[in-house]
Protein backbone atom coordinates (compact mmCIF):
# COMPACT_ATOMS: atom_id res chain seq x y z
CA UNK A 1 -61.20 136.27 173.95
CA UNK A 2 -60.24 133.05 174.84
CA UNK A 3 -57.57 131.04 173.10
CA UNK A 4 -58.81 127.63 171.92
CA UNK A 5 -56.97 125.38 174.40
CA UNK A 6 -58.85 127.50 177.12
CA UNK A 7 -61.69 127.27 175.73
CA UNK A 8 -62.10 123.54 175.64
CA UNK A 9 -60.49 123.23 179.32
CA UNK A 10 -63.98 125.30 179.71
CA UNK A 11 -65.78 122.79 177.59
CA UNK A 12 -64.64 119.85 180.07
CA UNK A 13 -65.07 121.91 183.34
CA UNK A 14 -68.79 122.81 182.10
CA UNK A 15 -69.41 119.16 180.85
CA UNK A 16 -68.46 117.78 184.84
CA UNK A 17 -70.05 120.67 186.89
CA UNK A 18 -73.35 119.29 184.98
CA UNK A 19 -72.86 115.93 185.18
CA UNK A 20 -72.78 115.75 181.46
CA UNK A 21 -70.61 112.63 179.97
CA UNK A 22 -67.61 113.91 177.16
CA UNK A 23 -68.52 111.87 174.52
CA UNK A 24 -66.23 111.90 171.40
CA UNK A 25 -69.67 113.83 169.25
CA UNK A 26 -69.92 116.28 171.61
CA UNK A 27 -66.33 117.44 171.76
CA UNK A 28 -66.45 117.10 167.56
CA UNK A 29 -69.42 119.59 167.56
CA UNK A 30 -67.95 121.81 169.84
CA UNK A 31 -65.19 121.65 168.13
CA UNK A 32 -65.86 122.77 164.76
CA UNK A 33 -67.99 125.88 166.35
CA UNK A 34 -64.56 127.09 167.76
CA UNK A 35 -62.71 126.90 164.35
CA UNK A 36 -65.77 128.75 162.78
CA UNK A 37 -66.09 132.23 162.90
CA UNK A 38 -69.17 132.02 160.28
CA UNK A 39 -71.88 131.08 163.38
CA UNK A 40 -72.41 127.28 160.86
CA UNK A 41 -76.12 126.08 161.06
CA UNK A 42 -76.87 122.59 162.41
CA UNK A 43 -76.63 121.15 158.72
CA UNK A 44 -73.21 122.99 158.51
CA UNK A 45 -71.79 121.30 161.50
CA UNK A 46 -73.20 117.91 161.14
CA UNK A 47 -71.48 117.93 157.73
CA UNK A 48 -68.51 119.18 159.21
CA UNK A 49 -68.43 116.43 162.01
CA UNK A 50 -69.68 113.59 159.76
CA UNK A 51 -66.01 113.52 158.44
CA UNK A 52 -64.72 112.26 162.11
CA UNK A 53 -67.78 110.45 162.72
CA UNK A 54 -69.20 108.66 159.87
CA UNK A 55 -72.02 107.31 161.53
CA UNK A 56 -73.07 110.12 163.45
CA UNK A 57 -76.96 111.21 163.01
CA UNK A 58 -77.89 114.62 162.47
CA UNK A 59 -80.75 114.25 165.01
CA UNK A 60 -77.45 113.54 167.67
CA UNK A 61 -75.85 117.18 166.43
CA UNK A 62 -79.16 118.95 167.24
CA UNK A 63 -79.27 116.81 170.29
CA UNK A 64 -76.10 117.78 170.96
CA UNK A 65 -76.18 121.77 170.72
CA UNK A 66 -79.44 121.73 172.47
CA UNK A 67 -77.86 120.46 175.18
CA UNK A 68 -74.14 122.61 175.32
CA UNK A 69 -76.83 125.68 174.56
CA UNK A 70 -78.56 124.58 177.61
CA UNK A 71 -75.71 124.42 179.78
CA UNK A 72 -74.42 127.78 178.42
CA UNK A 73 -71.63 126.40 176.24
CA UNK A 74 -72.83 128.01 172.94
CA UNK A 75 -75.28 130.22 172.00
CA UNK A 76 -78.33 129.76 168.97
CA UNK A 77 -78.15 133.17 166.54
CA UNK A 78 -80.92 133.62 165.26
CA UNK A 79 -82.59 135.98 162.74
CA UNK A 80 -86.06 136.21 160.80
CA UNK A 81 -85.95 133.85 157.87
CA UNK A 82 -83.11 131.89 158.07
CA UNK A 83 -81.97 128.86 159.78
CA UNK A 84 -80.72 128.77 163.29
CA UNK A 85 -76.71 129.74 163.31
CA UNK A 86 -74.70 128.96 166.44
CA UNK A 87 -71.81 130.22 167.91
CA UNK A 88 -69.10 129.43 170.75
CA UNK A 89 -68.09 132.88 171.28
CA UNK A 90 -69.90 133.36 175.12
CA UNK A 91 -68.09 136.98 175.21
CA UNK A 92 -70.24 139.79 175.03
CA UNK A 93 -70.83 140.85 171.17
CA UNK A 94 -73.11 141.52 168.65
CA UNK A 95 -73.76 140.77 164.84
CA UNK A 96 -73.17 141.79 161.41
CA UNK A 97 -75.74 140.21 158.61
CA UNK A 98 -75.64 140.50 155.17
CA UNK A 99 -79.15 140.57 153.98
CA UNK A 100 -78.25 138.89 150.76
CA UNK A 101 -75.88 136.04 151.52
CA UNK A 102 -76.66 135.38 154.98
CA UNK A 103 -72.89 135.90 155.89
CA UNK A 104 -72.61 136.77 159.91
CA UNK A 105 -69.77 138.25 161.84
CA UNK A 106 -69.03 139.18 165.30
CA UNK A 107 -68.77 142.86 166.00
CA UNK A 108 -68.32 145.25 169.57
CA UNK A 109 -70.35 148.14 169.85
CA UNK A 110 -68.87 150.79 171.82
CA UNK A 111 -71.10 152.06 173.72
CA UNK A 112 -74.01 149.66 176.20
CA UNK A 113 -77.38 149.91 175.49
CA UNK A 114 -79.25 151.35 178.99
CA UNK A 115 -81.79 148.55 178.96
CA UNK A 116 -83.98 148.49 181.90
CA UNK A 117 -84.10 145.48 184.14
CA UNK A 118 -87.51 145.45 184.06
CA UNK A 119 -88.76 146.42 180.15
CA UNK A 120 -92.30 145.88 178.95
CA UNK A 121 -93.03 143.78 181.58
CA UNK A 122 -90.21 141.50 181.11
CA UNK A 123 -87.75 140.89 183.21
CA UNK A 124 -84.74 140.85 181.42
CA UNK A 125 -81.39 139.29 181.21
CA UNK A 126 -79.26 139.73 178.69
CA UNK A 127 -79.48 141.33 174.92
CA UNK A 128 -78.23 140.84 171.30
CA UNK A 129 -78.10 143.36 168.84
CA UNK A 130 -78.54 142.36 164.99
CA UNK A 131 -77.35 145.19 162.67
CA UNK A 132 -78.21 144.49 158.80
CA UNK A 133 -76.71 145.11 155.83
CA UNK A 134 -74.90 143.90 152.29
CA UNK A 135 -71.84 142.52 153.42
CA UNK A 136 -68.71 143.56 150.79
CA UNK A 137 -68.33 140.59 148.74
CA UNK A 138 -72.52 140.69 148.00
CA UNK A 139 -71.99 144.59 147.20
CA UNK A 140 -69.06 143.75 144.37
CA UNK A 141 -71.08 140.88 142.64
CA UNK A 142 -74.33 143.96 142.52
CA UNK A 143 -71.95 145.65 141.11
CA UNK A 144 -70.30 143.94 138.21
């Protein structure tokens, strides 16, 4: 994985092949997804960059990681019934979800899934697995 200097040098790089302007909001958002390893929903970070940025909407922050999402700078998680989580990590991975909590971590699979490049009709192009479960600390409060 990338360290987190590296990572924003890629942040910049990105940001000028596209033509896109570094504003101040944007680096803040991006930002906070590389200190978070807990894939924060759009409520999450605009809290989290609202302490820089006082006077930032949260209408810019979805704005904002629609846009690095469009230019392949992050990537939305997503799973049925919950708010969209996001997540800076572009290496190949999958994820861990506790059921109860929510809770999301990043975990390698061993082995590739033989996925066809054409599948249903679909061409497709990449693929995510979500594997689901009670993470630990949801398992000890059950428990006591």
């Amino acid at each position: 994985m990338l360290k987190a200097d590296e990572r924003l040098e890629f942040f910049v790089k990105r940001c000028k092949e596209t033509g896109l302007k570094i504003t101040p909001q944007r680096m803040a958002v991006y930002e906070v997804l590389l200190k978070s390893d807990n894939h924060p929903t759009v409520e999450e970070i605009y809290e989290e960059v609202k302490k820089l940025y006082p006077y930032v909407s949260l209408a810019t922050v979805y704005r904002t990681l629609e846009t690095l999402e469009n230019i392949g700078l992050v990537k939305k998680v997503c799973f049925w019934g919950n708010s969209a989580r996001y997540d800076a990590n572009l290496e190949e991975h999958h994820h861990l979800i506790c059921e109860k909590c929510g809770k999301i971590e990043d975990i390698k699979l061993d082995q590739k899934l033989n996925i066809p490049e054409e599948f249903y009709g679909y061409k497709t192009e990449s693929y995510s697995v979500n594997v689901y479960g009670i993470c630990p600390d949801c398992r000890a409060k059950m428990q006591s």
